[in-house]
C-alpha atoms as a PDB file:
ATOM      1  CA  UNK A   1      21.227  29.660  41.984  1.00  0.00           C
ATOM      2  CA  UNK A   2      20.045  28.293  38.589  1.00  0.00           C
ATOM      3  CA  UNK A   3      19.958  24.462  39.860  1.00  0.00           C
ATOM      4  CA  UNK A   4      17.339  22.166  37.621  1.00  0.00           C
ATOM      5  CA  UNK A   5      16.512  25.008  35.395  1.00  0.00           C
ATOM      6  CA  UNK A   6      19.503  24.185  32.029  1.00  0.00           C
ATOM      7  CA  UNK A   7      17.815  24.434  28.776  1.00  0.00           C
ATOM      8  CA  UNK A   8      19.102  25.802  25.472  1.00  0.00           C
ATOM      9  CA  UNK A   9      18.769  29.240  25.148  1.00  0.00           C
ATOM     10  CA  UNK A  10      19.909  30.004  21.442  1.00  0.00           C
ATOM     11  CA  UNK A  11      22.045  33.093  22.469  1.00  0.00           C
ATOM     12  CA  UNK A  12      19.373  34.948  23.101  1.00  0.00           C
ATOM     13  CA  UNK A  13      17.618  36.963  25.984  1.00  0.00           C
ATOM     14  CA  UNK A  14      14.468  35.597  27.372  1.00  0.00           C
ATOM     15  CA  UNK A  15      12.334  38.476  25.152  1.00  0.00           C
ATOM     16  CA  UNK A  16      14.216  37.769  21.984  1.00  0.00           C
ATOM     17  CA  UNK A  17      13.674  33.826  22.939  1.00  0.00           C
ATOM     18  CA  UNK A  18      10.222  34.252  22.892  1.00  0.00           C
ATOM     19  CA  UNK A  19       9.801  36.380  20.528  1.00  0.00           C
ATOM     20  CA  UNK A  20      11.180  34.129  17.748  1.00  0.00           C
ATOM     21  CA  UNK A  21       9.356  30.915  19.073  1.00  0.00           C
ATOM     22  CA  UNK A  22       6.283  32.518  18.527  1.00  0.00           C
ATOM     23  CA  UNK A  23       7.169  33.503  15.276  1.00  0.00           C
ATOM     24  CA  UNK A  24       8.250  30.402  14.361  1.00  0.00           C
ATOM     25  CA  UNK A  25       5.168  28.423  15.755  1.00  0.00           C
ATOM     26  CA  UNK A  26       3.070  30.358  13.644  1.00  0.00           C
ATOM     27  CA  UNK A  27       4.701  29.728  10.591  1.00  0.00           C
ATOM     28  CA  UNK A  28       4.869  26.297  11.266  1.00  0.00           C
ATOM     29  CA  UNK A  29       1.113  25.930  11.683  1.00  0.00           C
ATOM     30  CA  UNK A  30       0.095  28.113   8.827  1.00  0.00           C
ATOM     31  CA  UNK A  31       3.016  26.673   6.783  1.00  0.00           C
ATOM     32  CA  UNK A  32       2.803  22.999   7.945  1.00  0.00           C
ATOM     33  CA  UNK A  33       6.647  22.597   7.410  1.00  0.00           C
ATOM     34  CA  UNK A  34       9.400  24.926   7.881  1.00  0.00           C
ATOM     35  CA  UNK A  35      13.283  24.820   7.458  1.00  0.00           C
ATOM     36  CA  UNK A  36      15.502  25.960  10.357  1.00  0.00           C
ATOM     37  CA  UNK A  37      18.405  24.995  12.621  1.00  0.00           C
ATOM     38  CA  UNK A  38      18.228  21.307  14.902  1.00  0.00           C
ATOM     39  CA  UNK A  39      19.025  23.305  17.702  1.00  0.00           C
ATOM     40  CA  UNK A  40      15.725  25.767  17.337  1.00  0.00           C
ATOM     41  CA  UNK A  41      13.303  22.859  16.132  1.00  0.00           C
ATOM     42  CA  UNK A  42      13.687  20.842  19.147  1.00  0.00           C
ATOM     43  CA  UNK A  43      12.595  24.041  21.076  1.00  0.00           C
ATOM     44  CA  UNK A  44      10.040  24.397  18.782  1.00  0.00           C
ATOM     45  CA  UNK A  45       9.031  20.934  19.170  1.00  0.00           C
ATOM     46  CA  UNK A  46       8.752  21.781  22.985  1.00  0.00           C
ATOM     47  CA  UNK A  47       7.245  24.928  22.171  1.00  0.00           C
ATOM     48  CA  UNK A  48       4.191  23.479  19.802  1.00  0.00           C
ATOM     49  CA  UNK A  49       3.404  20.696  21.004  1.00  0.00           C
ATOM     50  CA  UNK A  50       1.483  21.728  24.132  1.00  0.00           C
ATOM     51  CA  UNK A  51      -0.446  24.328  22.054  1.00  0.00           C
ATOM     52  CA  UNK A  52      -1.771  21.707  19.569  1.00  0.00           C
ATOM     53  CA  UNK A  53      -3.031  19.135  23.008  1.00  0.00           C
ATOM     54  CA  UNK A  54      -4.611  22.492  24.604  1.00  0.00           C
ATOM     55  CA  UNK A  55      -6.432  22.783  21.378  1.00  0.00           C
ATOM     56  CA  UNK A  56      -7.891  19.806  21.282  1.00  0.00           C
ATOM     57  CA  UNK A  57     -10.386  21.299  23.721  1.00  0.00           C
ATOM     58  CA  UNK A  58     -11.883  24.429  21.860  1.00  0.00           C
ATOM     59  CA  UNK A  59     -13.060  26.787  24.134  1.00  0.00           C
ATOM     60  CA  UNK A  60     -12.592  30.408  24.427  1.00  0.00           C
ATOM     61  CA  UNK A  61      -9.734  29.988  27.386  1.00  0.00           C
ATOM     62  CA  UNK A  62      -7.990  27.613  25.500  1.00  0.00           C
ATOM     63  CA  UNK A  63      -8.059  29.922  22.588  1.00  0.00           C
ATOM     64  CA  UNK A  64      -6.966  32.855  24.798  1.00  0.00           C
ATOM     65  CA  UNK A  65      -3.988  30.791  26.137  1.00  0.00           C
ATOM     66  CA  UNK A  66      -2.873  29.857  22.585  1.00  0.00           C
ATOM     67  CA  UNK A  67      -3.318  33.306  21.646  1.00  0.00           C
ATOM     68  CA  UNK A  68      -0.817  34.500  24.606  1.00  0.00           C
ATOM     69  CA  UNK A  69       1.826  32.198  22.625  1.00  0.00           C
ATOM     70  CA  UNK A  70       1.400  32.498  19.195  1.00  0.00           C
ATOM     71  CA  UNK A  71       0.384  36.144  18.908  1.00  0.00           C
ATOM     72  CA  UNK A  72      -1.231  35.433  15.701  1.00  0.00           C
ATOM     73  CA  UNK A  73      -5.320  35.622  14.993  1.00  0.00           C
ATOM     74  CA  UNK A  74      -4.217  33.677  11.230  1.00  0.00           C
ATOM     75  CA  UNK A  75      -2.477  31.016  13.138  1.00  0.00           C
ATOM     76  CA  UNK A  76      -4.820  30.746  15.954  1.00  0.00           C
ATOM     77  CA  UNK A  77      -7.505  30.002  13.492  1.00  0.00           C
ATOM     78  CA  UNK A  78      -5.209  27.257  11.451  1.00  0.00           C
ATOM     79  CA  UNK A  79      -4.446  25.418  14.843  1.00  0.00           C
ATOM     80  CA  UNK A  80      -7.792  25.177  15.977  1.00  0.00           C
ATOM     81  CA  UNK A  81      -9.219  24.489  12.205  1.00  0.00           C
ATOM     82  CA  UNK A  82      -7.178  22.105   9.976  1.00  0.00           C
ATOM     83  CA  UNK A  83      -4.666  21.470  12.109  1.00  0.00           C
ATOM     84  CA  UNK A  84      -6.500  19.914  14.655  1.00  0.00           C
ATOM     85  CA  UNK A  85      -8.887  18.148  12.410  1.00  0.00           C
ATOM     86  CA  UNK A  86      -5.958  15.890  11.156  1.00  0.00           C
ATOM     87  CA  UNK A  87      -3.436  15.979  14.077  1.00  0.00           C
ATOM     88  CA  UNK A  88      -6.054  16.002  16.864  1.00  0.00           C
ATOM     89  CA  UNK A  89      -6.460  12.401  17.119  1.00  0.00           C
ATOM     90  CA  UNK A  90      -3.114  11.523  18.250  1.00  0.00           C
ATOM     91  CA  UNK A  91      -2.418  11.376  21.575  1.00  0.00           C
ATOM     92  CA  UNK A  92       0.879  13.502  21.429  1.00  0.00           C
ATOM     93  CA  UNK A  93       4.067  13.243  18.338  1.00  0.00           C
ATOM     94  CA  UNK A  94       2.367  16.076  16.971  1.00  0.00           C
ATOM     95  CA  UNK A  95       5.853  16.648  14.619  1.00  0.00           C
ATOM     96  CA  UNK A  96       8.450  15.247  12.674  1.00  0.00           C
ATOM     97  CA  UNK A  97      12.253  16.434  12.557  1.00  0.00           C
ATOM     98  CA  UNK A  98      14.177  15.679   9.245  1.00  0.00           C
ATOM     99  CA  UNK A  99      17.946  16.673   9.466  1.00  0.00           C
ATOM    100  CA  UNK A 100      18.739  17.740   5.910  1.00  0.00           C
ATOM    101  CA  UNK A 101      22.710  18.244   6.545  1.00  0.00           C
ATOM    102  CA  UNK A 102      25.240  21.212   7.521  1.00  0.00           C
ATOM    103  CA  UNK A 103      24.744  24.808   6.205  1.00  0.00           C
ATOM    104  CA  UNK A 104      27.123  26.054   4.251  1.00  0.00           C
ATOM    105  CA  UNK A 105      29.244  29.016   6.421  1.00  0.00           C
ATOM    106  CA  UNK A 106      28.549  28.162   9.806  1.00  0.00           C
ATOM    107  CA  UNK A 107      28.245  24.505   9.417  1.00  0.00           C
ATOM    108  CA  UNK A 108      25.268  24.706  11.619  1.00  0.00           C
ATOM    109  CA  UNK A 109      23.115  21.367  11.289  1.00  0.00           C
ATOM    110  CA  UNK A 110      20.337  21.786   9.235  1.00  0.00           C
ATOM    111  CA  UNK A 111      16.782  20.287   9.827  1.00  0.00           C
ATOM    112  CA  UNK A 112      13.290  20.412   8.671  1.00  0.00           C
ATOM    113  CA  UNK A 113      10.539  20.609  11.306  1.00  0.00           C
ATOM    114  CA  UNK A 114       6.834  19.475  10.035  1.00  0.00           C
ATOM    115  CA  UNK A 115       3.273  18.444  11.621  1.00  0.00           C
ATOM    116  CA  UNK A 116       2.989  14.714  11.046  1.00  0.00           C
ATOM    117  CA  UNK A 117      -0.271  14.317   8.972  1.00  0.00           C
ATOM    118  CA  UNK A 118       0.221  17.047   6.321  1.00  0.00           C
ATOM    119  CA  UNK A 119       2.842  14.975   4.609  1.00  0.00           C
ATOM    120  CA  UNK A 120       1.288  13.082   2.063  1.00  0.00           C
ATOM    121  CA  UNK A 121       4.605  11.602   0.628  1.00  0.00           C
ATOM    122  CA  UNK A 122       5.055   9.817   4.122  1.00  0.00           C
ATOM    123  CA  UNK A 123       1.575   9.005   4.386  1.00  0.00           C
ATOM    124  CA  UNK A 124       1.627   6.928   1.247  1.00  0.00           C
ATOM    125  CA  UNK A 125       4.577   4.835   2.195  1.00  0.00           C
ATOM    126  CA  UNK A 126       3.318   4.436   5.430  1.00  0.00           C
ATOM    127  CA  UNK A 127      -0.064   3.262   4.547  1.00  0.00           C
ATOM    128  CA  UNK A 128       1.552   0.424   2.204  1.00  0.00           C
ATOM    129  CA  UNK A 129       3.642  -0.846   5.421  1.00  0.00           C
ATOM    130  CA  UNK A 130       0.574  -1.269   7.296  1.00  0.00           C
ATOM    131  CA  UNK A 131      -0.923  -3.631   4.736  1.00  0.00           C
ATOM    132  CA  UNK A 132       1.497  -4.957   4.798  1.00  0.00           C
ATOM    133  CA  UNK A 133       2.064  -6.458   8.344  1.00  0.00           C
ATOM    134  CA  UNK A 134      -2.018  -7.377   8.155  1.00  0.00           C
ATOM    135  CA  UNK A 135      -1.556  -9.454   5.117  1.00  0.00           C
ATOM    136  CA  UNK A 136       1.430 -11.290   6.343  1.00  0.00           C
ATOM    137  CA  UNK A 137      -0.969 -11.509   9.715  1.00  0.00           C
ATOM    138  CA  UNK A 138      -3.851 -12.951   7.709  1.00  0.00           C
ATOM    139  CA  UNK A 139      -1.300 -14.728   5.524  1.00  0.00           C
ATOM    140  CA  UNK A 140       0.288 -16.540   8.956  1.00  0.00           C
ATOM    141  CA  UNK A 141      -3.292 -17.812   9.484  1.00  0.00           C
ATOM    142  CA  UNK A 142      -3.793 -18.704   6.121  1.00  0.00           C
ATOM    143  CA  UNK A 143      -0.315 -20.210   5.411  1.00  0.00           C
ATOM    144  CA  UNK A 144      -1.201 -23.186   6.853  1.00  0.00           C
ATOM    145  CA  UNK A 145      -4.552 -23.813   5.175  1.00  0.00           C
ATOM    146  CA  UNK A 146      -2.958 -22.780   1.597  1.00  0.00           C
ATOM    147  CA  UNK A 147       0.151 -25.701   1.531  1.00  0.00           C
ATOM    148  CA  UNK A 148      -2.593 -28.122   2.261  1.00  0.00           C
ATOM    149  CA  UNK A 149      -4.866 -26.605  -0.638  1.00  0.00           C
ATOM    150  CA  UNK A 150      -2.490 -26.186  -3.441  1.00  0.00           C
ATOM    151  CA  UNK A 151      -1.323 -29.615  -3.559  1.00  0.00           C
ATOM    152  CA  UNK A 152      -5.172 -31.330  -3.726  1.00  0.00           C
ATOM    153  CA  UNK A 153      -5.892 -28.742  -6.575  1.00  0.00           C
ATOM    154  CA  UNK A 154      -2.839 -29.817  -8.181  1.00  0.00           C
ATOM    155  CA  UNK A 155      -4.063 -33.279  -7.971  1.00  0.00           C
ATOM    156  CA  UNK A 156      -6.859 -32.489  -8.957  1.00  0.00           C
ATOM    157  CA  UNK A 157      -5.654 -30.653 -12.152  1.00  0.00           C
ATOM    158  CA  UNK A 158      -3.559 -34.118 -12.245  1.00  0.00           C
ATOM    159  CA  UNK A 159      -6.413 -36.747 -12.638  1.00  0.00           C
ATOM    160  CA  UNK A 160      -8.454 -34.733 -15.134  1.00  0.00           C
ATOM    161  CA  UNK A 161      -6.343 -34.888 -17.597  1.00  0.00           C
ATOM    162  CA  UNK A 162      -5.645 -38.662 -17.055  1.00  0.00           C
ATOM    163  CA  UNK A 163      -9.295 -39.364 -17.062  1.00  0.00           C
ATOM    164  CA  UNK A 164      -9.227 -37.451 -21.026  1.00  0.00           C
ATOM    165  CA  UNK A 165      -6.470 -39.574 -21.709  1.00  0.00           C
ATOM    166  CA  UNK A 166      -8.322 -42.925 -20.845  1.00  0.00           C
ATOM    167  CA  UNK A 167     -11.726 -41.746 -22.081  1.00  0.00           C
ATOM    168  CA  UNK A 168      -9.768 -40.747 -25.489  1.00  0.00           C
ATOM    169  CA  UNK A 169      -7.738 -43.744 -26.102  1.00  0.00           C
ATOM    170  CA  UNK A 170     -10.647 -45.713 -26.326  1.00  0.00           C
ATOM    171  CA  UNK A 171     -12.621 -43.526 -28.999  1.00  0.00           C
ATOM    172  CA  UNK A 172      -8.813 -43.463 -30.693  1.00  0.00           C
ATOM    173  CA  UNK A 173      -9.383 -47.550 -30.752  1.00  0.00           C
ATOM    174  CA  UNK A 174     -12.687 -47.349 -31.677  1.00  0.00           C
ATOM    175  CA  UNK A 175     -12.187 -45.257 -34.995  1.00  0.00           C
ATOM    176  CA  UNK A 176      -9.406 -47.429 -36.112  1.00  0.00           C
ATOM    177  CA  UNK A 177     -11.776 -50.736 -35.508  1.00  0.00           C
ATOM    178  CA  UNK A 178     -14.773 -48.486 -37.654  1.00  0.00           C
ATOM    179  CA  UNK A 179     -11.834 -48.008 -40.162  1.00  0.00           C
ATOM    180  CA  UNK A 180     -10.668 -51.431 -40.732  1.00  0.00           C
ATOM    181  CA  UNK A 181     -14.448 -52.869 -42.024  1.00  0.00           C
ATOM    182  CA  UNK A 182     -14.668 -50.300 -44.093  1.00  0.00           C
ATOM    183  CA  UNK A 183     -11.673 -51.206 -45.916  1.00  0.00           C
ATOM    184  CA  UNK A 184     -12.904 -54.561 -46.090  1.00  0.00           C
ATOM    185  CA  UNK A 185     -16.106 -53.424 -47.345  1.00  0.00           C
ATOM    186  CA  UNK A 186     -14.697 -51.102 -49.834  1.00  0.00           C
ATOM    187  CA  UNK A 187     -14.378 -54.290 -51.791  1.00  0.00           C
ATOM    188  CA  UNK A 188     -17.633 -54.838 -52.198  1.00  0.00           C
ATOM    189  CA  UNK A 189     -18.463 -52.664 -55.065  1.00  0.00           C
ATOM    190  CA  UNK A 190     -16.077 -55.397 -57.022  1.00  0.00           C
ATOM    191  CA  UNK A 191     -18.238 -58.472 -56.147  1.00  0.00           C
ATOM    192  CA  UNK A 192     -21.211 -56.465 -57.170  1.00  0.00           C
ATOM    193  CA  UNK A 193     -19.227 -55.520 -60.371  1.00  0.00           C
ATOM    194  CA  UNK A 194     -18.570 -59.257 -60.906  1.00  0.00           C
ATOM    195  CA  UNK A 195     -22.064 -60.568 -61.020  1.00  0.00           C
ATOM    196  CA  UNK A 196     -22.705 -57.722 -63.511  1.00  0.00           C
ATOM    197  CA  UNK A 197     -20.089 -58.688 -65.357  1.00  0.00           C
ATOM    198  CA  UNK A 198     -21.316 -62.064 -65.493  1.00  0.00           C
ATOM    199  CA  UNK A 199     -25.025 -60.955 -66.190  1.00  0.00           C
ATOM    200  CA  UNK A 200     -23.939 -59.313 -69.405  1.00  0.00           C
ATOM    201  CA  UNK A 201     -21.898 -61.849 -70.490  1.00  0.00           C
ATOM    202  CA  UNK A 202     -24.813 -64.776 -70.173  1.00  0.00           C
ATOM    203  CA  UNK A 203     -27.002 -61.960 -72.169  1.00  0.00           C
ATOM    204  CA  UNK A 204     -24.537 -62.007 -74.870  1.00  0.00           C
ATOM    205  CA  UNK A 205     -24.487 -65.913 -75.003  1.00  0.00           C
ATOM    206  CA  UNK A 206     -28.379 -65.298 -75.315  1.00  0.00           C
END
């Protein structure tokens, strides 16, 4: 009986099964990213994901087991190299599946299948979002201090230019009073004209 044991087997024999995982594990972790069927990348997921958390400990068994998989020396040496280096600190999620649509033909759903930190387009929205939720963490904290703040600076802002306005009016008043006695002295020169005038005429009666 086959009770407990239903999985997708992509109409294909066990060998053939096989065969083609490992082939497309490979690619994937030389590749980073690889364009197949939904049906195949979720067995792929299943397939690659246990590889990458045995590599995480790199020792000649695990190296040997991977080996037994992948049947690649070129992808053996990518998994245990860059791939691990970036992916190894997660503790599982090792991939991403992207559906991309139906394929023309067949109409067979269409995905891409790709290790999680080798796409940098996704990393740099990503890291964006996660500033995001600090700031408006540290702005939560902050909101309250910042109402309080703005207002007493605007106040602030408020009375110096009222202060100007006092301290000016009073130098405006002050001009106008230095003004007005010099009008009244402009005169002067007259009166002083006058006696002169009055001088030269007693020197003429002389």
């Amino acid at each position: 009986m086959r009770h407990g044991k239903k999985f997708n087997h992509l109409g294909r024999t066990a060998s053939h099964r096989k065969a083609m995982l490992s082939n497309m594990g490979a690619s994937l972790l030389l590749h980073k990213r690889i364009s197949t069927t939904l049906a195949k990348a979720k067995e792929l997921k299943k397939f690659v994901e246990p590889l990458v958390t045995r590599a995480k400990e790199d020792s000649t068994h695990s190296r040997r087991i991977a080996f037994s998989y992948l049947k690649s020396k070129e992808a053996i040496k990518a998994l245990f190299g860059e791939v691990i280096e970036k992916v190894g600190t997660r503790p599982g999620g090792y991939t991403r599946i992207i559906k991309t649509g139906f394929r023309l033909g067949d109409n067979a759903e269409m995905c891409i299948i790709e290790l999680v930190d080798f796409n940098e387009l996704m990393l740099k929205d990503a890291a964006p979002a996660k500033k995001t939720t600090r700031r408006s963490r540290g702005n939560a904290s902050a909101g309250t201090t910042a109402p309080v703040s703005a207002p007493a600076a605007a106040k602030v802002v408020e009375e110096i230019p009222a202060a100007e306005v006092v301290d000016e009016a009073p130098a405006a008043v002050a001009e106008v009073e230095t003004e007005t006695p010099a009008a009244e002295v402009a005169p002067a020169p007259e009166e002083t004209d006058a006696p002169e005038a009055s001088a030269e005429g007693d020197n003429d009666e002389k």
